[in-house]
C-alpha atoms as a PDB file:
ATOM      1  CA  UNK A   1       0.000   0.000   0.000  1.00  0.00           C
ATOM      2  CA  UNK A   2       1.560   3.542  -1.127  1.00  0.00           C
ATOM      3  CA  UNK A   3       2.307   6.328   1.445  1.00  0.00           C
ATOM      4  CA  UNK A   4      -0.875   7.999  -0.011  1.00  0.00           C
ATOM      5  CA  UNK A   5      -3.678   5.072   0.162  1.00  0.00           C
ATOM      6  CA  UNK A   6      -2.202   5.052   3.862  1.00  0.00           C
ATOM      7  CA  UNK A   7      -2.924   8.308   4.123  1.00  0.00           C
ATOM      8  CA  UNK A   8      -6.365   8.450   2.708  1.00  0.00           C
ATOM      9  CA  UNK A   9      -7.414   5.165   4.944  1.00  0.00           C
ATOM     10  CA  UNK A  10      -6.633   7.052   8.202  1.00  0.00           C
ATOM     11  CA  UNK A  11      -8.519   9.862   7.434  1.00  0.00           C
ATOM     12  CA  UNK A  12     -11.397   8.357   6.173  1.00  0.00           C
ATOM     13  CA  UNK A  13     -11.317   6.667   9.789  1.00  0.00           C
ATOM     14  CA  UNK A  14     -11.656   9.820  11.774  1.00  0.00           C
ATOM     15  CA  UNK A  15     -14.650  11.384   8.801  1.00  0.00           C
ATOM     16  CA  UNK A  16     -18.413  10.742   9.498  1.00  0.00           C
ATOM     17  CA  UNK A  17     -18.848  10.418   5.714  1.00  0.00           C
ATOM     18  CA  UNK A  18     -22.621  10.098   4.764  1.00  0.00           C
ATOM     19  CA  UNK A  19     -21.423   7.382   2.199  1.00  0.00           C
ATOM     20  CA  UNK A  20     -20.684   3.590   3.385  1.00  0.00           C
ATOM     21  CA  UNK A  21     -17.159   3.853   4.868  1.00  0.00           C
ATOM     22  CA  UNK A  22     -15.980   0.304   3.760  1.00  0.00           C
ATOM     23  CA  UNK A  23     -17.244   1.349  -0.277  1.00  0.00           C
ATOM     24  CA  UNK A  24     -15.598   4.831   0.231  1.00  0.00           C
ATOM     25  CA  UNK A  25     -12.203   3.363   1.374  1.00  0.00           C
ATOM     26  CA  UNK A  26     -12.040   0.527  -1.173  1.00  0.00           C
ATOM     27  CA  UNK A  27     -12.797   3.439  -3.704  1.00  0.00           C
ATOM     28  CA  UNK A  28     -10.118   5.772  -2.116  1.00  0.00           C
ATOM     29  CA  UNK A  29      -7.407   2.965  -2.098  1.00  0.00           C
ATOM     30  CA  UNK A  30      -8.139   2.397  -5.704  1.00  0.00           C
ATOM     31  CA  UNK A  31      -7.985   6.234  -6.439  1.00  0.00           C
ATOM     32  CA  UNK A  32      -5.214   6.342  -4.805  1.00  0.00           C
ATOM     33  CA  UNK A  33      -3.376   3.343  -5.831  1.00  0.00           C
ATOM     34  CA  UNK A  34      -0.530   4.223  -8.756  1.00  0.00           C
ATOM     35  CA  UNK A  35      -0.559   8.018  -7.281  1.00  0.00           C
ATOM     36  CA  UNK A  36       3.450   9.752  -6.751  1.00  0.00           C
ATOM     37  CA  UNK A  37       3.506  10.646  -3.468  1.00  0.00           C
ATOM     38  CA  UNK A  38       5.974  13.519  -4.303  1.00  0.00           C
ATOM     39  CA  UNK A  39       2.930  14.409  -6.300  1.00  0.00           C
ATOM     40  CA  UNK A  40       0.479  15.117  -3.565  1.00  0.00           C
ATOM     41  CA  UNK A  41       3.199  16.171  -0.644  1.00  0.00           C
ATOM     42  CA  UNK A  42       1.271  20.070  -0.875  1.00  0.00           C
ATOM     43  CA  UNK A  43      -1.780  18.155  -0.103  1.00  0.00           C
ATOM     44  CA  UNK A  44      -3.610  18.111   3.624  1.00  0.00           C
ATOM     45  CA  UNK A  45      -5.155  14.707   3.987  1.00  0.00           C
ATOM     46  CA  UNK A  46      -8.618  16.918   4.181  1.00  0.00           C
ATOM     47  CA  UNK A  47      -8.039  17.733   0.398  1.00  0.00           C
ATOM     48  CA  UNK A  48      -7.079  14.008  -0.269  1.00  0.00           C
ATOM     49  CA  UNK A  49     -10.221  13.281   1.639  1.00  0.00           C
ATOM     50  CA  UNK A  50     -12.520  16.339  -0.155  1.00  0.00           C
ATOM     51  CA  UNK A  51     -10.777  14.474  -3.653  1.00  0.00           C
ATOM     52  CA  UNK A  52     -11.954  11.559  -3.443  1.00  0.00           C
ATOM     53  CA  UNK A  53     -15.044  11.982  -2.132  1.00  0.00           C
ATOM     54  CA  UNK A  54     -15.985  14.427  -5.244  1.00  0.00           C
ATOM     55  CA  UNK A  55     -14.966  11.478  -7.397  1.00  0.00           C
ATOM     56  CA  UNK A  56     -16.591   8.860  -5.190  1.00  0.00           C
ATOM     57  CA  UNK A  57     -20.029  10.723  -4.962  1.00  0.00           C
ATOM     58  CA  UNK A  58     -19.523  11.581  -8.948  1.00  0.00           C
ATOM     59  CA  UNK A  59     -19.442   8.336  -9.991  1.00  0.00           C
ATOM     60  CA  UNK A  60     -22.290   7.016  -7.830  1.00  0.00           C
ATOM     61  CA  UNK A  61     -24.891   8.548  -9.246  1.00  0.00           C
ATOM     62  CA  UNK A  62     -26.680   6.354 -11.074  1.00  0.00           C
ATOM     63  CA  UNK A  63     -27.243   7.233 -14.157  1.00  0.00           C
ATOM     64  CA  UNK A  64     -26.663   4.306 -17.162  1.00  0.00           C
ATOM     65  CA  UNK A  65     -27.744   5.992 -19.956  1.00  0.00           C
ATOM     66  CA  UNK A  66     -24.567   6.753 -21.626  1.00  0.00           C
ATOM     67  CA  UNK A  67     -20.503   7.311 -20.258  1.00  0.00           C
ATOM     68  CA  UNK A  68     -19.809   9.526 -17.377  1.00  0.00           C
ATOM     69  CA  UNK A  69     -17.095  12.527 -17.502  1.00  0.00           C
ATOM     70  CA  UNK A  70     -16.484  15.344 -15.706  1.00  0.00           C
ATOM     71  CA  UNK A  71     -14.084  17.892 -16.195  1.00  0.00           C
ATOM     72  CA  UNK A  72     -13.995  20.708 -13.937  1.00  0.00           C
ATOM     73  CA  UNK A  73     -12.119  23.491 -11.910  1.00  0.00           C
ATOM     74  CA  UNK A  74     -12.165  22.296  -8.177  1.00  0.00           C
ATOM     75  CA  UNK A  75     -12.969  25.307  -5.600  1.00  0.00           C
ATOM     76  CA  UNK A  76     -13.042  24.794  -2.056  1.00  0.00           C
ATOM     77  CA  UNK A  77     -16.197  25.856  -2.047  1.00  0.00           C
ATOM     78  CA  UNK A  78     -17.981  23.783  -4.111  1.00  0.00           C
ATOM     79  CA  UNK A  79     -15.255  20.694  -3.690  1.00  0.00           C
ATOM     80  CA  UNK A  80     -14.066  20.715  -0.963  1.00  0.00           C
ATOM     81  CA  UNK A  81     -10.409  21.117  -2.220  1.00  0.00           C
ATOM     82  CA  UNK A  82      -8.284  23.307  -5.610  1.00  0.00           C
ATOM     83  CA  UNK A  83      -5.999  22.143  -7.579  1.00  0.00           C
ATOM     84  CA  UNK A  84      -4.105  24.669  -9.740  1.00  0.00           C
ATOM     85  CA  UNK A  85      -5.238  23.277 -13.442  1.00  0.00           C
ATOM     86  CA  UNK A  86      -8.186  21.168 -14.242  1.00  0.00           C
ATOM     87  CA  UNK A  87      -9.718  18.039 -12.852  1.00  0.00           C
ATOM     88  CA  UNK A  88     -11.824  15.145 -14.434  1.00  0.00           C
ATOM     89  CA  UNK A  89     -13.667  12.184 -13.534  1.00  0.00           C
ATOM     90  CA  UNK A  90     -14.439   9.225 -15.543  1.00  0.00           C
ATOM     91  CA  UNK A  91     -14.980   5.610 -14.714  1.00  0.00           C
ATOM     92  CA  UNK A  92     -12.427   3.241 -15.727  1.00  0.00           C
ATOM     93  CA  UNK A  93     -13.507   1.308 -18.614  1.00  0.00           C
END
């Protein structure tokens, strides 16, 4: 498991998340999973956290009418974290 996914998995332990815990984590780890640590070093776990859980709640709408991407500049406010350049979500296919 990468510095990051440990990380991630600690936070999500100390979150009252209004999704399933064990589905967010499993999600998270998988998010996670090939990620550079150098790569996220400026991030807080809370915008780790706030990442994920954009993606995770993203992708579980249901909604199977077609393919699902988003590509978007995060804000705190509406995120819950920013990133200095574009974002996107898409389900592995």
């Amino acid at each position: 498991m990468s510095i990051i996914t440990n990380r991630i998995t600690d936070f999500i332990k100390t979150q009252n998340p209004e999704v399933k815990k064990s589905d967010f984590t499993i999600f998270s780890k998988n998010f996670f999973h090939e990620a550079n640590p150098v790569d996220f070093d400026s991030y807080s776990d809370q915008d780790l956290y706030n990442a994920a859980l954009s993606s995770f709640s993203f992708l579980s709408e249901k909604d199977f009418s077609g393919s699902k991407i988003r590509i978007f500049n995060p804000s705190n406010k509406k995120h819950g974290f920013e990133r200095g350049r574009g974002y996107y979500d898409s389900p592995k296919q």
